[in-house]
N, C-alpha and C. Protein backbone atom coordinates (compact mmCIF):
# COMPACT_ATOMS: atom_id res chain seq x y z
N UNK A 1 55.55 29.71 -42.64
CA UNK A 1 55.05 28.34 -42.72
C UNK A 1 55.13 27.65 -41.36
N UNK A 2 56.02 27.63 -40.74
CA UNK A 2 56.23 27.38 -39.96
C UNK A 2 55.28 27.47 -38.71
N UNK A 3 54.92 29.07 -38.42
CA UNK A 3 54.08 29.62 -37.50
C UNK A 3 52.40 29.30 -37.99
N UNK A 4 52.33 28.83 -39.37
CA UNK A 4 51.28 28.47 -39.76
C UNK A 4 50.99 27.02 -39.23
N UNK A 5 51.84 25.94 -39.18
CA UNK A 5 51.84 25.20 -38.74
C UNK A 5 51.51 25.06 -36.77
N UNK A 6 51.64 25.97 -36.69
CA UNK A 6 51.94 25.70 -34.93
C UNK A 6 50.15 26.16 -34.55
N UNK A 7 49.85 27.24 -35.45
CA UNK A 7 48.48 27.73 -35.53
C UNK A 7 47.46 26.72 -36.16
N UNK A 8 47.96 25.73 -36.68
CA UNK A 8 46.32 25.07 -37.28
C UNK A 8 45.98 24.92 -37.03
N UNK A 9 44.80 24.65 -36.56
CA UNK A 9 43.72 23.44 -35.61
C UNK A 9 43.38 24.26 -34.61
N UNK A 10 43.79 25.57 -34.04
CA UNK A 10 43.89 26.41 -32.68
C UNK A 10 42.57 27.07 -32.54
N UNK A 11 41.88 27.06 -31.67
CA UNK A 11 40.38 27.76 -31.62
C UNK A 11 40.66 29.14 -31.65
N UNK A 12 39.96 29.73 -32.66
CA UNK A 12 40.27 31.46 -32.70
C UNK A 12 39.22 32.01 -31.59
N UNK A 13 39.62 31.34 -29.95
CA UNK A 13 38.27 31.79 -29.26
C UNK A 13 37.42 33.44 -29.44
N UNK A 14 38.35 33.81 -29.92
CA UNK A 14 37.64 35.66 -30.10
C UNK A 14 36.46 35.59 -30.92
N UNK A 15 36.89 34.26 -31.97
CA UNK A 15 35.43 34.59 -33.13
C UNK A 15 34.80 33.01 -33.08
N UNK A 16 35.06 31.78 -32.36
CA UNK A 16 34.26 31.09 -32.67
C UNK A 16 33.84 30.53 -30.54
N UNK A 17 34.20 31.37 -29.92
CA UNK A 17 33.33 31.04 -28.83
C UNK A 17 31.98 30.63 -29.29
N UNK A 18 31.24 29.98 -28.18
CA UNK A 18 29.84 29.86 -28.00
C UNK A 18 28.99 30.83 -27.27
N UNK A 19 28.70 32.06 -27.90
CA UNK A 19 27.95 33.33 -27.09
C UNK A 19 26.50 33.04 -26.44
N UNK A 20 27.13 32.69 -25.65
CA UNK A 20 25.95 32.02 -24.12
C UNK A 20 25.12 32.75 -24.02
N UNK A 21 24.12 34.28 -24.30
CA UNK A 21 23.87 35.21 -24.10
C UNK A 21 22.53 34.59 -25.17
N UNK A 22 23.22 33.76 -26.55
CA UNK A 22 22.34 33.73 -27.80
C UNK A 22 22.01 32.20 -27.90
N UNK A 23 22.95 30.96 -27.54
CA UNK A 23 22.67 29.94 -27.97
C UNK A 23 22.50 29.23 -26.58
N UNK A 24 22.70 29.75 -25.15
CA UNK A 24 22.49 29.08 -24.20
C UNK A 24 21.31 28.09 -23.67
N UNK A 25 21.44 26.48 -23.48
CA UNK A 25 19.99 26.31 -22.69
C UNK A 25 19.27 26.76 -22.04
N UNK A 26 17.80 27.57 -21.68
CA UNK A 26 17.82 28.02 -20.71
C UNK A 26 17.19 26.75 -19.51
N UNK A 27 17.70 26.35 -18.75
CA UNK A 27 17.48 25.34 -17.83
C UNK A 27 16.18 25.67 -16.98
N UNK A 28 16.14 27.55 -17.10
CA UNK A 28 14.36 27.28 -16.30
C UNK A 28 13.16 26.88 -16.55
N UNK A 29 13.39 26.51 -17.92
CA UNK A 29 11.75 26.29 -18.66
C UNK A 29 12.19 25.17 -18.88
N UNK A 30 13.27 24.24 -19.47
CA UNK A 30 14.01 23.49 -19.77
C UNK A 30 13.73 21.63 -18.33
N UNK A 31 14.29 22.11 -17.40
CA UNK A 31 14.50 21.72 -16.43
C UNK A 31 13.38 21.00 -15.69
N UNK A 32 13.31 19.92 -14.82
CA UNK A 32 12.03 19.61 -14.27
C UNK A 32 12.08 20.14 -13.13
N UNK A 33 11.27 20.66 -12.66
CA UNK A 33 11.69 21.75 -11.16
C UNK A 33 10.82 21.10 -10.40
N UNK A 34 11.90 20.05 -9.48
CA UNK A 34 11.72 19.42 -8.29
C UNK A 34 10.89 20.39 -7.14
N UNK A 35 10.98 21.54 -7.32
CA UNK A 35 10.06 22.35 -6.16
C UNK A 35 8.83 22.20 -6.29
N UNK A 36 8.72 21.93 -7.84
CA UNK A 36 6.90 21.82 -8.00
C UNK A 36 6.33 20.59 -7.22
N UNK A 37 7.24 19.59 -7.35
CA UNK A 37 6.89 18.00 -7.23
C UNK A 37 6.02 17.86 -5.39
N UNK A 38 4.86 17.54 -5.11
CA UNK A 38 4.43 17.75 -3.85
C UNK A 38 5.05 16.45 -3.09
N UNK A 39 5.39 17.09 -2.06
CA UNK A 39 6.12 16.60 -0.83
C UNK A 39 5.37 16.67 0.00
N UNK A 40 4.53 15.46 0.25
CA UNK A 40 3.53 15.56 1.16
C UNK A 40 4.05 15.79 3.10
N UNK A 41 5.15 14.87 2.51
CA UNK A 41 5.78 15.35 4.06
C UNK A 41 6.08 16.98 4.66
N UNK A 42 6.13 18.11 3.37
CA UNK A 42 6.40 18.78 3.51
C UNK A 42 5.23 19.88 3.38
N UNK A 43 4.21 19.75 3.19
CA UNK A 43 3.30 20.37 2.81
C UNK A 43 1.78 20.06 3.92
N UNK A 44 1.51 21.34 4.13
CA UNK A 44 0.88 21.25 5.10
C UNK A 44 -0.72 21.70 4.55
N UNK A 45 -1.73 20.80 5.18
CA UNK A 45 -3.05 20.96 4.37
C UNK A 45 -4.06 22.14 5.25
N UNK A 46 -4.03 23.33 4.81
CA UNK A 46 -4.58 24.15 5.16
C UNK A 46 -5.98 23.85 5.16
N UNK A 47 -6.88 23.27 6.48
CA UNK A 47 -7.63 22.97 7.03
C UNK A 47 -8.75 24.02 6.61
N UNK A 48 -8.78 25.04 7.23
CA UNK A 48 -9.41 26.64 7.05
C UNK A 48 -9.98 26.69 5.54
N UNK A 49 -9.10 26.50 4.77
CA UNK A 49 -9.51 26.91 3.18
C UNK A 49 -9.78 25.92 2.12
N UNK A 50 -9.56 24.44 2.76
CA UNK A 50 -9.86 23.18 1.96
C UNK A 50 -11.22 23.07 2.33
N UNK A 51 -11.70 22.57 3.36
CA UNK A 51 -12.77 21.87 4.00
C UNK A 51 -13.51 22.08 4.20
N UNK A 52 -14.68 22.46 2.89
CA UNK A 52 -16.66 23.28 3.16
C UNK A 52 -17.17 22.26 4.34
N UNK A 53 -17.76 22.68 5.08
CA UNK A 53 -18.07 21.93 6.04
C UNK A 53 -19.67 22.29 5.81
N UNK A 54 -19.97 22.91 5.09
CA UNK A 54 -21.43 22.94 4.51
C UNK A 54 -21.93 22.14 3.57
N UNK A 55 -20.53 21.42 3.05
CA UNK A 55 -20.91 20.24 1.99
C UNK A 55 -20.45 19.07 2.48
N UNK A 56 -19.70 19.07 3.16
CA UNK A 56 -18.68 18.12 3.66
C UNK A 56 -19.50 17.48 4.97
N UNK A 57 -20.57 15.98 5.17
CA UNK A 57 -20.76 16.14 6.47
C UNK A 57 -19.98 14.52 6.99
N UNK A 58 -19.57 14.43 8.45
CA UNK A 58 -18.61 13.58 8.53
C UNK A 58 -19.89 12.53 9.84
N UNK A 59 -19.42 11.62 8.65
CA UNK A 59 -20.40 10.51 9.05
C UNK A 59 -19.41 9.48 10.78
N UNK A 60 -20.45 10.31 11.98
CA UNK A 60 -19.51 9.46 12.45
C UNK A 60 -20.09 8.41 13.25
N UNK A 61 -20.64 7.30 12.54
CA UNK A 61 -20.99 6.03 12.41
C UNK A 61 -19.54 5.60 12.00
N UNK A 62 -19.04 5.97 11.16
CA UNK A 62 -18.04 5.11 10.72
C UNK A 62 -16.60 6.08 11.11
N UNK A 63 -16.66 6.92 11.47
CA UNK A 63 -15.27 7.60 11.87
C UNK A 63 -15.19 8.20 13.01
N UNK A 64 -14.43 6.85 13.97
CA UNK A 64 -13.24 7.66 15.24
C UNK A 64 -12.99 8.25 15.65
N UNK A 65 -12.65 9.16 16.47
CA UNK A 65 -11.83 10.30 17.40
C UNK A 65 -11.48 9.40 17.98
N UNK A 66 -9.47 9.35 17.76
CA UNK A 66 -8.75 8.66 18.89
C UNK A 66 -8.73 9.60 19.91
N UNK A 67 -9.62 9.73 20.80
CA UNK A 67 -9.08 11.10 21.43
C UNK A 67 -7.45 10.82 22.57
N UNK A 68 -6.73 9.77 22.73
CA UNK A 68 -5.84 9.67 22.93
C UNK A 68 -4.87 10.43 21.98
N UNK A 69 -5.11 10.53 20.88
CA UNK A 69 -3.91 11.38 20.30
C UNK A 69 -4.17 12.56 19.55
N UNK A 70 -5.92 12.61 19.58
CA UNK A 70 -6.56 13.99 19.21
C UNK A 70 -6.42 14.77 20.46
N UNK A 71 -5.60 15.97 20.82
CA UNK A 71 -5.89 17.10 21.48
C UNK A 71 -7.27 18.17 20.87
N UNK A 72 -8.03 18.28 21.82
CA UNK A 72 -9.12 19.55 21.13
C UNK A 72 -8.91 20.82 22.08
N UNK A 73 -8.31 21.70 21.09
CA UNK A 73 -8.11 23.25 21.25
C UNK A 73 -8.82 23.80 22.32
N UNK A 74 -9.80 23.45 23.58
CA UNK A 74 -10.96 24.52 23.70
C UNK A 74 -10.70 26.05 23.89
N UNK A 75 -9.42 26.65 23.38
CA UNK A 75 -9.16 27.91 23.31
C UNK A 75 -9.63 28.70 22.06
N UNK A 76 -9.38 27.99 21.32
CA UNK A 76 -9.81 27.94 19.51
C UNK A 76 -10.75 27.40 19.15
N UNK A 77 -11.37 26.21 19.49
CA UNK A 77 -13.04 25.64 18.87
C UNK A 77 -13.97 25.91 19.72
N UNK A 78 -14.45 26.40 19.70
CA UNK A 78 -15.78 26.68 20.30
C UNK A 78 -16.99 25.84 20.19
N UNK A 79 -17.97 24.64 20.88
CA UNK A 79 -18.69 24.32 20.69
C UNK A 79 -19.88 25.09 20.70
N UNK A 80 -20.72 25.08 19.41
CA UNK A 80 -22.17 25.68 18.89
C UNK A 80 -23.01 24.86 19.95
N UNK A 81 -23.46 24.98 21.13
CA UNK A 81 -24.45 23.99 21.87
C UNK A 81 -25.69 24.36 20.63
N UNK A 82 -25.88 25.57 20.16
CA UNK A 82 -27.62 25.61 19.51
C UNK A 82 -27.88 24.52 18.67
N UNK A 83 -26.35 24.56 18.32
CA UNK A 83 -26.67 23.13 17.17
C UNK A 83 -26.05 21.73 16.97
N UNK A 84 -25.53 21.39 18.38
CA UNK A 84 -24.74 20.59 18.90
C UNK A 84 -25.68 19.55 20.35
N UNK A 85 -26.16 18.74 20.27
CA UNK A 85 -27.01 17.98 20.74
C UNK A 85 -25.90 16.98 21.43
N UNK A 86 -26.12 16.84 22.92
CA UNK A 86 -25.40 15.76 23.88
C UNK A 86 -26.29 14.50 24.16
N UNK A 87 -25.36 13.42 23.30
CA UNK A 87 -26.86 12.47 23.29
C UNK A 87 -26.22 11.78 24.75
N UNK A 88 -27.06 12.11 26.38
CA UNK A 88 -26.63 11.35 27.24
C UNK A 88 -26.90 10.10 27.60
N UNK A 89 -27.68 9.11 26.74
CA UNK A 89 -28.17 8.17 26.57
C UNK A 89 -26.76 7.50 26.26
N UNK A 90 -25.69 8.03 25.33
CA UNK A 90 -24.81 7.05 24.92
C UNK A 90 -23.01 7.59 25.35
N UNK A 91 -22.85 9.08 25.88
CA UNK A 91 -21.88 9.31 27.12
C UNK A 91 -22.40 9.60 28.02
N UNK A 92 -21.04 8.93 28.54
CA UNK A 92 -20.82 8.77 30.08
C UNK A 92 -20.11 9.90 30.72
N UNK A 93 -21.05 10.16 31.58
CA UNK A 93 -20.45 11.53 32.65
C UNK A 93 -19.53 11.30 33.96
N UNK A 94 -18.26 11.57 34.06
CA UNK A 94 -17.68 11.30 34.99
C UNK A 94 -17.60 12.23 35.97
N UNK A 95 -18.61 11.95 37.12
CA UNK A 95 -18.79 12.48 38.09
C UNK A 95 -17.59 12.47 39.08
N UNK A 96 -16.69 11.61 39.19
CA UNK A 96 -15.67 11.38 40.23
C UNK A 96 -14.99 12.04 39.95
């Protein structure tokens, strides 16, 4: 009686654990996975594979080249003269 007493209430962990194997959350499907979430700061817009430039035409009446903070590659872009027209009517050639 005695030893019955000291035993009541005592978790018989051998037989009433929680077998994690069978009843566990699984947190990967579960979970909101912050990796998906786009981080624009972190994510870089692959130029090459976004941008049809056969559909895409860039009106530039209305859009800029700072060229103060645009660098242009001429190692990497190649200007098309066949299809690239220098209107010298409206740049200026610096002869000096």
């Amino acid at each position: 009686m005695w030893l019955e007493t000291l035993t009541t209430g005592a978790k018989d962990t051998d037989h009433m654990a929680i077998d994690t194997d069978q009843v566990a959350i699984v947190t990967n499907c579960m979970a909101i996975d912050t990796d998906m979430a786009i981080d624009m700061a972190h994510v870089a817009i692959d130029t090459n594979h976004i941008i049809d430039t056969d559909q895409v035409a860039i009106d530039t009446d209305h859009v800029a080249i700072d060229t103060d903070r645009v660098a242009i590659d001429t190692n990497h872009m190649a200007i098309d003269t066949d299809h690239v027209a220098t209107d010298t009517n409206h740049v200026a050639i610096d002869t000096s």
